[in-house]
C-alpha atoms as a PDB file:
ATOM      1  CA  UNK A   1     104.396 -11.256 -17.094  1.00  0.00           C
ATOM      2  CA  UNK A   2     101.259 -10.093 -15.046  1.00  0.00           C
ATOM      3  CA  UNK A   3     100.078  -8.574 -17.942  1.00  0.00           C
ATOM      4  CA  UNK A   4     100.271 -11.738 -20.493  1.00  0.00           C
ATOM      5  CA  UNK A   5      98.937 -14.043 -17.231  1.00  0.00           C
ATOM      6  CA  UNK A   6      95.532 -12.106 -17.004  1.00  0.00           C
ATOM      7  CA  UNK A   7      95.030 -11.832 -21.237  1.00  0.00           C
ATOM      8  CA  UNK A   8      95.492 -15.553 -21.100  1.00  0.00           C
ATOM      9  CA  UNK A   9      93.174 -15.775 -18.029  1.00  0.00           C
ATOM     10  CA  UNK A  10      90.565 -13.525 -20.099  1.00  0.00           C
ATOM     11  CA  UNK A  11      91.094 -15.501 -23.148  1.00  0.00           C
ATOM     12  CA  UNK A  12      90.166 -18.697 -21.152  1.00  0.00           C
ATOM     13  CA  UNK A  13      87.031 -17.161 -19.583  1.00  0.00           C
ATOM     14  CA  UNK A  14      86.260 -16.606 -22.879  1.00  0.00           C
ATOM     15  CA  UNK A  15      86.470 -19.713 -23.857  1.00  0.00           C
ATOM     16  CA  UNK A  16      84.177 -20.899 -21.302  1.00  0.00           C
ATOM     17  CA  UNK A  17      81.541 -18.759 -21.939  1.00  0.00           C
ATOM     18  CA  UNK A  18      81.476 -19.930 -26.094  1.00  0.00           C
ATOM     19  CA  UNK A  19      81.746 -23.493 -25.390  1.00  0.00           C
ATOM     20  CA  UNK A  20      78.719 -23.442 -23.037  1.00  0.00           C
ATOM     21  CA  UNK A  21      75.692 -25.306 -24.103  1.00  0.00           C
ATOM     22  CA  UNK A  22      73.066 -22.916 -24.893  1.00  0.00           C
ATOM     23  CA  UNK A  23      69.913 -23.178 -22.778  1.00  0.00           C
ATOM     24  CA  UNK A  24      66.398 -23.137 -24.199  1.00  0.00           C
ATOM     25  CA  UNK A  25      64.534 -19.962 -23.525  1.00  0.00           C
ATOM     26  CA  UNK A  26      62.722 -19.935 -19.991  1.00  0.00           C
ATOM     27  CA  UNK A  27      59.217 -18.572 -21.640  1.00  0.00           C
ATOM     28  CA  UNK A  28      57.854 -22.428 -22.745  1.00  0.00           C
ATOM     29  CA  UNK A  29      59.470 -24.013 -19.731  1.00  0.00           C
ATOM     30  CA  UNK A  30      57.677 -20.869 -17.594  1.00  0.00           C
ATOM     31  CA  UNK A  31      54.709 -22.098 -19.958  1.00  0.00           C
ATOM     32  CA  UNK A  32      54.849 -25.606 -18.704  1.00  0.00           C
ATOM     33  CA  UNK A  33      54.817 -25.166 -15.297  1.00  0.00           C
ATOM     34  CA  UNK A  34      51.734 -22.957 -15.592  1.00  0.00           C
ATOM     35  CA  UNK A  35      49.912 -25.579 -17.488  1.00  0.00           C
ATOM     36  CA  UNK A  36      50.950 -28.417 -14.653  1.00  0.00           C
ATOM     37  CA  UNK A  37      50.759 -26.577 -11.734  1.00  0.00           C
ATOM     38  CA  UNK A  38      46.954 -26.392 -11.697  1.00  0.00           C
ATOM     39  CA  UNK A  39      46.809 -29.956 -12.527  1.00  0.00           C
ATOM     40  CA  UNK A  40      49.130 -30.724  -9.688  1.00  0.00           C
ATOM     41  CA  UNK A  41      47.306 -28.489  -6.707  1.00  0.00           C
ATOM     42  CA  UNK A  42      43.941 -30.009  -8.148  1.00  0.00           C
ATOM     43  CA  UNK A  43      45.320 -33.588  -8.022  1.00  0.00           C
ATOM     44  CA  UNK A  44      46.369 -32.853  -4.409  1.00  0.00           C
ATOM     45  CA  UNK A  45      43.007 -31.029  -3.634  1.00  0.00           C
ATOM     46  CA  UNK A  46      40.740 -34.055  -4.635  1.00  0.00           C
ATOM     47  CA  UNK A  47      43.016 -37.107  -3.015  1.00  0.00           C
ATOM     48  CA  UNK A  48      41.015 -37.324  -0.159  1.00  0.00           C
ATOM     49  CA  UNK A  49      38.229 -39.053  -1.123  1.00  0.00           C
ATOM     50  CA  UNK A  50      37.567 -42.736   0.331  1.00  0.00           C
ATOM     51  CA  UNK A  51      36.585 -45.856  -0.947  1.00  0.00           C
ATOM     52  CA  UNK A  52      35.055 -49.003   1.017  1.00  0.00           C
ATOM     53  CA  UNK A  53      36.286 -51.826  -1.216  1.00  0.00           C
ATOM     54  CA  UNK A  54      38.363 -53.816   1.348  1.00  0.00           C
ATOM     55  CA  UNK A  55      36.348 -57.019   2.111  1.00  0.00           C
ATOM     56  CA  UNK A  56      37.995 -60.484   4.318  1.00  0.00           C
ATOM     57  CA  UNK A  57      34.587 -62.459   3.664  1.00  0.00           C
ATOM     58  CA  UNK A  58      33.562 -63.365  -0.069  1.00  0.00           C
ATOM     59  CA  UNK A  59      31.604 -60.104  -0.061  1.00  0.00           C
ATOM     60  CA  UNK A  60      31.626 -56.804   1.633  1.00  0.00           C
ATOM     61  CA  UNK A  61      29.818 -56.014   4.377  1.00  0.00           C
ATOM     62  CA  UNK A  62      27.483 -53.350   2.404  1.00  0.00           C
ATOM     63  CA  UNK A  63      26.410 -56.143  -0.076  1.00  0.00           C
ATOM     64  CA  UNK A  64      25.242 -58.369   2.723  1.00  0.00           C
ATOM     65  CA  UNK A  65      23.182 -55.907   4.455  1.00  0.00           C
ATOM     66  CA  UNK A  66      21.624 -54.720   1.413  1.00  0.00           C
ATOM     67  CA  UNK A  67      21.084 -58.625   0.301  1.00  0.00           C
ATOM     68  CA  UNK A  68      19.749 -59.597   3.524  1.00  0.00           C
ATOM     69  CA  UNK A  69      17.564 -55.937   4.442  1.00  0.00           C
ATOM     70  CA  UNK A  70      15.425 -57.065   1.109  1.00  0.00           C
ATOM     71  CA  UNK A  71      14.740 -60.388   1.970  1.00  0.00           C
ATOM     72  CA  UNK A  72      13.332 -59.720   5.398  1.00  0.00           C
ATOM     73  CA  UNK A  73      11.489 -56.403   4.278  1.00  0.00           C
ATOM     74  CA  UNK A  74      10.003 -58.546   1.162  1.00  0.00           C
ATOM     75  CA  UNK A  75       9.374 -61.594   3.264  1.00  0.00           C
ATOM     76  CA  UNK A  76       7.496 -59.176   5.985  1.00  0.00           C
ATOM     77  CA  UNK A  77       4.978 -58.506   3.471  1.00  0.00           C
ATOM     78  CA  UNK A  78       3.634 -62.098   2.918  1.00  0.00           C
ATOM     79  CA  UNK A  79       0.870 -62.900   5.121  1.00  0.00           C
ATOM     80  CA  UNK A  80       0.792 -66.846   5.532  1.00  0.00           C
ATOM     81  CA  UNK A  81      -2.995 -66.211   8.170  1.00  0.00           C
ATOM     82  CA  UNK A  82      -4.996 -68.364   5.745  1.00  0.00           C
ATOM     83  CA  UNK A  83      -2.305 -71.204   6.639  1.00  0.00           C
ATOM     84  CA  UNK A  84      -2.394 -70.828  10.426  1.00  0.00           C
ATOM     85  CA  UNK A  85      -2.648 -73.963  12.442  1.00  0.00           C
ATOM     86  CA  UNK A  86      -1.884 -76.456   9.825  1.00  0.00           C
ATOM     87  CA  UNK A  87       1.167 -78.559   9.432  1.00  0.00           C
ATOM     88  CA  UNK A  88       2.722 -77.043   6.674  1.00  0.00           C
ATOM     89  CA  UNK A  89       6.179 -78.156   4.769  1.00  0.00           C
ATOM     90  CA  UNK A  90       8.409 -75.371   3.016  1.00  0.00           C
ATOM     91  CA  UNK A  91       9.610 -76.510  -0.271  1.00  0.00           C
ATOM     92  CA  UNK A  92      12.943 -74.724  -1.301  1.00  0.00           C
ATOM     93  CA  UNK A  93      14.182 -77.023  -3.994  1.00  0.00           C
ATOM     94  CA  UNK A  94      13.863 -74.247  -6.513  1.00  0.00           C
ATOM     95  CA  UNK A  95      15.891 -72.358  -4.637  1.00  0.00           C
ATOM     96  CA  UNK A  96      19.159 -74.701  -5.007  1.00  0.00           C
ATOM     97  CA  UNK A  97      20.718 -72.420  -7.735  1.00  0.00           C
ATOM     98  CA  UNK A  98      19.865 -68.917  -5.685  1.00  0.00           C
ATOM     99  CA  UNK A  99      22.586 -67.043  -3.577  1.00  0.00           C
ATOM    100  CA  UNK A 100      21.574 -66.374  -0.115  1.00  0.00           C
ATOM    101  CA  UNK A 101      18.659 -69.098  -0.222  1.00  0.00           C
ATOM    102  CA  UNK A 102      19.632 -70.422   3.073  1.00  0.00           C
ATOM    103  CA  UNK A 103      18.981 -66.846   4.774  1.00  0.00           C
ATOM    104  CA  UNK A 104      15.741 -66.743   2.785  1.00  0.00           C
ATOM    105  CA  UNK A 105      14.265 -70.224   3.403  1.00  0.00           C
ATOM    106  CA  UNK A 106      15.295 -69.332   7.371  1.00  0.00           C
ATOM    107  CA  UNK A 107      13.288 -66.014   7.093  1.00  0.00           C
ATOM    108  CA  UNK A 108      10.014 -67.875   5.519  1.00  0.00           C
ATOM    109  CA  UNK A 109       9.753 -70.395   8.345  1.00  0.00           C
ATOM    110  CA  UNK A 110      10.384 -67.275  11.036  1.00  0.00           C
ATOM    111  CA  UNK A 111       7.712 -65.700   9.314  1.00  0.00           C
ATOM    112  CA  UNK A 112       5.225 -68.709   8.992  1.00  0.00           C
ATOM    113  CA  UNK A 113       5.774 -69.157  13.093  1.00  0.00           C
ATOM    114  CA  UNK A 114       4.689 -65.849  13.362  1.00  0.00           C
ATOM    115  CA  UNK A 115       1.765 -66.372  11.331  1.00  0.00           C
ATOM    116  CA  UNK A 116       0.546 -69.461  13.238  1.00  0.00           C
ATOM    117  CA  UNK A 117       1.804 -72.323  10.878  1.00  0.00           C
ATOM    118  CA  UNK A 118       2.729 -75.219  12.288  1.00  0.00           C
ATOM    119  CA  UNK A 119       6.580 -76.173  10.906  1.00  0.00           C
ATOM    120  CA  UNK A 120       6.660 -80.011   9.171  1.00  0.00           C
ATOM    121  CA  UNK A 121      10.023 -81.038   8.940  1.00  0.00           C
ATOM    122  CA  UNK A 122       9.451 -83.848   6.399  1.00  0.00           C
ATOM    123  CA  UNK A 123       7.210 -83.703   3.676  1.00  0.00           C
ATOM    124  CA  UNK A 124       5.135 -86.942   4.352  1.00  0.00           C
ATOM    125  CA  UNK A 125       4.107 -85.040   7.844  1.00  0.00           C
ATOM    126  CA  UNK A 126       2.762 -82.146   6.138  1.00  0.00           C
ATOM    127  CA  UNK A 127      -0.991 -81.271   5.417  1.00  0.00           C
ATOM    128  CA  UNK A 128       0.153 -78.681   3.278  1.00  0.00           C
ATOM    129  CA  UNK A 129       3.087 -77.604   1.087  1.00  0.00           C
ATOM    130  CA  UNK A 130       4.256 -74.180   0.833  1.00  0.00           C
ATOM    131  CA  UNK A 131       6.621 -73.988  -2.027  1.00  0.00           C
ATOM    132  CA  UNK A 132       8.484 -70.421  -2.282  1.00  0.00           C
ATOM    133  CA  UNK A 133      10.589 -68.538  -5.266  1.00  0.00           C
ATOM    134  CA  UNK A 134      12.583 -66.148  -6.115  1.00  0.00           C
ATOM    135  CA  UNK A 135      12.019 -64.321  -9.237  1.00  0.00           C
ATOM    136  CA  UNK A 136      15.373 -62.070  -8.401  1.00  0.00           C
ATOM    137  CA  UNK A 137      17.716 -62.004  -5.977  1.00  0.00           C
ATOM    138  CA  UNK A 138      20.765 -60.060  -6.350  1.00  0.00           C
ATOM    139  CA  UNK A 139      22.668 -56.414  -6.372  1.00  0.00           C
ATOM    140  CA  UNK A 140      23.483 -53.958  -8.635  1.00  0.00           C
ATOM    141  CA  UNK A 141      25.865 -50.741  -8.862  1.00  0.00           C
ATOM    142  CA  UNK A 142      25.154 -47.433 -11.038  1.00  0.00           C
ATOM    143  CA  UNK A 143      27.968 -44.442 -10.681  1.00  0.00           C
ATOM    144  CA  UNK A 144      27.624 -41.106 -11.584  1.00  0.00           C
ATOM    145  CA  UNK A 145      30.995 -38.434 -12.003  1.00  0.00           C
ATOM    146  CA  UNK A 146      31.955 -34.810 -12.722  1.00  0.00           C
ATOM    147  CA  UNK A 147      35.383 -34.571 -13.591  1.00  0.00           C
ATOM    148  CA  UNK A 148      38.216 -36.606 -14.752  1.00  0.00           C
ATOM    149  CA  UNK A 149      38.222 -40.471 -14.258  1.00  0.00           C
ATOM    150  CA  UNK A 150      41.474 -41.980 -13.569  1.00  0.00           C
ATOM    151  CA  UNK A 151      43.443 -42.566 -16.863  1.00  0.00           C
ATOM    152  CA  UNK A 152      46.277 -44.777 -18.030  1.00  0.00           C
ATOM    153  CA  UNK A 153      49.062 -42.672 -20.035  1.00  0.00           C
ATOM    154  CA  UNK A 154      52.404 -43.731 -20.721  1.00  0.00           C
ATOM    155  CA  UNK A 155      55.427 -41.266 -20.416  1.00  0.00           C
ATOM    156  CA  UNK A 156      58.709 -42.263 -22.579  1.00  0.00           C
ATOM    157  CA  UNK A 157      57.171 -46.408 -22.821  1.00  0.00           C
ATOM    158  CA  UNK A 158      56.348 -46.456 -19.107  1.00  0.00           C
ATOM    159  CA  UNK A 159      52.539 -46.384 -17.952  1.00  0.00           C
ATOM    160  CA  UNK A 160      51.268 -45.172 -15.008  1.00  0.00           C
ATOM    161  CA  UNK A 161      47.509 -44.228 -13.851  1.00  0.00           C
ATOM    162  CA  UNK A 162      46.588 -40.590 -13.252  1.00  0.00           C
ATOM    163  CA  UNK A 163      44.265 -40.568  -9.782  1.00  0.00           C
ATOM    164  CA  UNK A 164      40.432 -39.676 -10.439  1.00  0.00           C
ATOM    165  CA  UNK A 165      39.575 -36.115 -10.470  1.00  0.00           C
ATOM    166  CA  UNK A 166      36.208 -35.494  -8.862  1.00  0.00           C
ATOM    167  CA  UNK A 167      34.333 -32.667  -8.166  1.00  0.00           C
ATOM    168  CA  UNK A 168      31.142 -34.579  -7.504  1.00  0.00           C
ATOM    169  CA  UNK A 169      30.580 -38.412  -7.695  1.00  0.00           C
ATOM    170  CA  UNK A 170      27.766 -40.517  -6.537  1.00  0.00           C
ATOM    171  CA  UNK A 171      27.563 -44.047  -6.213  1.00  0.00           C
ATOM    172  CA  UNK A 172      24.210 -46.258  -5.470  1.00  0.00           C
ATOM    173  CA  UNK A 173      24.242 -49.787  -4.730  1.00  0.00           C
ATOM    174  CA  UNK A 174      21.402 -51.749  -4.688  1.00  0.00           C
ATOM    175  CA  UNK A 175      19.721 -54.768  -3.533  1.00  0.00           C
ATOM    176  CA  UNK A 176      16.596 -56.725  -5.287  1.00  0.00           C
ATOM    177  CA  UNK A 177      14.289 -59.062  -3.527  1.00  0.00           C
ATOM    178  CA  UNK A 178      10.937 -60.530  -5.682  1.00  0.00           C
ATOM    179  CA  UNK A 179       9.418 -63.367  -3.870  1.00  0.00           C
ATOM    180  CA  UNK A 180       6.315 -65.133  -4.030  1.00  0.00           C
ATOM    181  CA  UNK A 181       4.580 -68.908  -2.252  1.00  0.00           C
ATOM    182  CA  UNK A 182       1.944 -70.582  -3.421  1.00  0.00           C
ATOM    183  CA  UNK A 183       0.461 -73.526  -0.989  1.00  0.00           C
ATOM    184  CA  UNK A 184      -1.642 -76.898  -1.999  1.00  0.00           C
ATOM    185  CA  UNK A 185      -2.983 -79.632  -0.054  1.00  0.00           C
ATOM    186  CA  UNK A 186      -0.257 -82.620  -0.239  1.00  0.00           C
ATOM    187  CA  UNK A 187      -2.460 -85.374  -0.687  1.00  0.00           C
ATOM    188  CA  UNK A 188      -4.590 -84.281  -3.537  1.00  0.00           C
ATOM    189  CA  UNK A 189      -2.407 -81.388  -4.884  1.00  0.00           C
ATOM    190  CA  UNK A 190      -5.245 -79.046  -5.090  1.00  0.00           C
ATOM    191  CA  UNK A 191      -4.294 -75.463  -4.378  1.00  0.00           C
ATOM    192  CA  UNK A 192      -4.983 -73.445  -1.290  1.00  0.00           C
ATOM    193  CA  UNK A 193      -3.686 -70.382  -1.596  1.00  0.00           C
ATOM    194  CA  UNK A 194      -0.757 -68.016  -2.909  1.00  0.00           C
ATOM    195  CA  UNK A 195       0.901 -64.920  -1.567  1.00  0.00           C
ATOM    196  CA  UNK A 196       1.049 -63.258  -5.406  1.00  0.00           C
ATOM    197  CA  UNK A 197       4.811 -61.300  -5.912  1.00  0.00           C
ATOM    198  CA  UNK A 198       6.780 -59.025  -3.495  1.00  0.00           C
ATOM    199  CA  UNK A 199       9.076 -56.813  -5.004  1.00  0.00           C
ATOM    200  CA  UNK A 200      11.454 -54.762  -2.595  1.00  0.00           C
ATOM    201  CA  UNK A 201      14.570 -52.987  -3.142  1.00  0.00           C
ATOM    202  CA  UNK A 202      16.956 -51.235  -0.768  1.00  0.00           C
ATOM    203  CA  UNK A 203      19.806 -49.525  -1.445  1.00  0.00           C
ATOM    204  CA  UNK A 204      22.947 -47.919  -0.673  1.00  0.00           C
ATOM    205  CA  UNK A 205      23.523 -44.201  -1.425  1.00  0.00           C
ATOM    206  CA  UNK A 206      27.411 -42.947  -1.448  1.00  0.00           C
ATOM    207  CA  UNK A 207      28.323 -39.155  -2.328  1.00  0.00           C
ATOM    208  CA  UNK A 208      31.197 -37.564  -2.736  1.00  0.00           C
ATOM    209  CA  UNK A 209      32.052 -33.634  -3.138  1.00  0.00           C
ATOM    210  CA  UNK A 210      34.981 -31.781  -3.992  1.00  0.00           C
ATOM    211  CA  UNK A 211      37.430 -34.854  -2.701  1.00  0.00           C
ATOM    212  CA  UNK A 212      35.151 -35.257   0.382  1.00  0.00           C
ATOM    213  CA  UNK A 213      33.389 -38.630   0.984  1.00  0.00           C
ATOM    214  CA  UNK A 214      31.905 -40.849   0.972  1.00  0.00           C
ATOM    215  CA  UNK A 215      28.932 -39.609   2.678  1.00  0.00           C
ATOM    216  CA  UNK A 216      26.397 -42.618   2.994  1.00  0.00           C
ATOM    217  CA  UNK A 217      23.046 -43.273   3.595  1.00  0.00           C
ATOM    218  CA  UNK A 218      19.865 -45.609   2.691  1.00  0.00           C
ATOM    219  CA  UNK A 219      17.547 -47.950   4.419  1.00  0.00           C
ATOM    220  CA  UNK A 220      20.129 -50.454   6.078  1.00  0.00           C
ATOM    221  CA  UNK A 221      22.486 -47.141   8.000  1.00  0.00           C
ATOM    222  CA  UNK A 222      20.245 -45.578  10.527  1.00  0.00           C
ATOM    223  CA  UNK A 223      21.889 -41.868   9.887  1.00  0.00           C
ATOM    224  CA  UNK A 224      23.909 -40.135   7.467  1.00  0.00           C
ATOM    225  CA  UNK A 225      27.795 -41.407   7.800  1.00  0.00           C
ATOM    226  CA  UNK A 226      30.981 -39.540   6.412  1.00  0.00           C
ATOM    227  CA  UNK A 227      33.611 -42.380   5.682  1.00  0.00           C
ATOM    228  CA  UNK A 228      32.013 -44.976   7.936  1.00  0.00           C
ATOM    229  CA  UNK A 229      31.866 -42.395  10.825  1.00  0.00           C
ATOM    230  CA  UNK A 230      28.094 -41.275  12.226  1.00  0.00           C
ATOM    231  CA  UNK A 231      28.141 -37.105  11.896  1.00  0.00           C
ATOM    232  CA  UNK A 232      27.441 -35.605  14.554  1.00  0.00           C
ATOM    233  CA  UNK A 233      25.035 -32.235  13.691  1.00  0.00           C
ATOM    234  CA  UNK A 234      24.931 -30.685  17.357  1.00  0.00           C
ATOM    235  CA  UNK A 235      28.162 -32.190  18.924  1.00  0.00           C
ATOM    236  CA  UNK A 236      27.907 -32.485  23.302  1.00  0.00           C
ATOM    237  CA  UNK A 237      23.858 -33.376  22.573  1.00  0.00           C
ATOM    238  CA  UNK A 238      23.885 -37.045  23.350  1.00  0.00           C
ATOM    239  CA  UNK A 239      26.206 -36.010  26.289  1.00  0.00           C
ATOM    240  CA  UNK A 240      23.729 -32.891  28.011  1.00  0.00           C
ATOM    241  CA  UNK A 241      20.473 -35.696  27.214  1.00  0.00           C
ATOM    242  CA  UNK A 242      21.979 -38.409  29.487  1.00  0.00           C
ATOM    243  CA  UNK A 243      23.039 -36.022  31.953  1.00  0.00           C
ATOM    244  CA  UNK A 244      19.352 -34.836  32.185  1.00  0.00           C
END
């Protein structure tokens, strides 16, 4: 009986072994893994890049400073001398349809105190009127990359987005400012004098390398700043300067 017991116990191992699925040979599977593995580690490598895009006003922070940094450095430029001492009204109503006219009709009067022009607040008190406009006012964005941009693919009818691959990236936003005035005597309309066109841009330069970013500079940060941070070259400087 032992005997027959371990035949029928062979027989059923057997048995086993034939009606096993067979399982597909490990050399494209070993393939496959090759092939995604670099893809993964890269993926993982070049995550840690950073993006300013949050914004709890109508427009980021960036875009303001670059908006506002070109009207003052345009408006700086116009020398309103020939008008000092005279009562002179600033006419803005070709400004209604501009963005940001309010900050630029507050910089021209700041600028004609400076100057010596006496501010009219109505137009009937006015010797002269100074009428300004704005022959662009806006931003703009140009982006540059090496490597892979992020891509929608669909795996068995579900989509999903593959994260941007970047060795190198740069991105430059930019603000436009081109202003000019022109005055004339209010009672005869006669002209007096004009300030020609002021063109002035500033922008907004982000970089990016190997995942690492952004590092951002330009005319409205006063140093070089990795992810919103100030870097530091000689770390302890500041420190041993006030101690002195």
């Amino acid at each position: 009986m032992t005997g027959c017991f371990a035949v029928v116990e062979r027989r059923r191992a057997c048995y086993r072994f034939a009606a096993m699925p067979r399982r597909p040979l490990l050399l494209p599977r070993l393939c496959i893994q090759l092939l995604v593995l670099p893809a993964v580690l890269t993926t993982v490598a070049c995550t840690g890049c950073g993006k300013a895009m949050w914004s709890d006003s109508k427009r980021a922070a960036t875009q303001q400073l670059l908006i506002s940094d070109a009207i003052e450095r345009t408006v700086m430029k116009l020398d309103l001398q020939p008008l000092a001492g005279r009562k002179v009204f600033l006419e803005t109503t070709v400004l209604s349809d501009v963005d940001d006219a309010a900050y630029l009709w507050a910089t021209l009067q700041h600028q004609m105190l400076d100057c010596g022009c006496i501010l009219a607040e109505k137009r009937e008190d006015a010797e002269i009127v100074l009428q300004a406009r704005a022959g662009a006012l806006g931003t703009d964005r140009s982006e540059v990359l090496i490597g892979i941009p992020a891509t929608q693919v669909e795996f068995v009818g579900n989509g999903t987005t593959l994260p941007e691959i970047a060795l190198a990236k740069k991105t430059d936003q930019r603000a436009v400012a081109k202003i000019s005035l022109f005055a004339y005597w209010r009672d005869t309309g006669l002209p007096v004098w004009q300030s020609g066109s002021k063109h002035v841009a500033s922008d907004s330069r982000s970089r990016w390398f190997l995942g690492a970013g952004p590092f951002q500079n330009g005319p409205i940060h006063d140093h070089t700043e990795f992810a919103g941070s100030r870097i530091l070259i000689k770390p302890g400087r500041d420190t041993e300067e006030d101690a002195d």
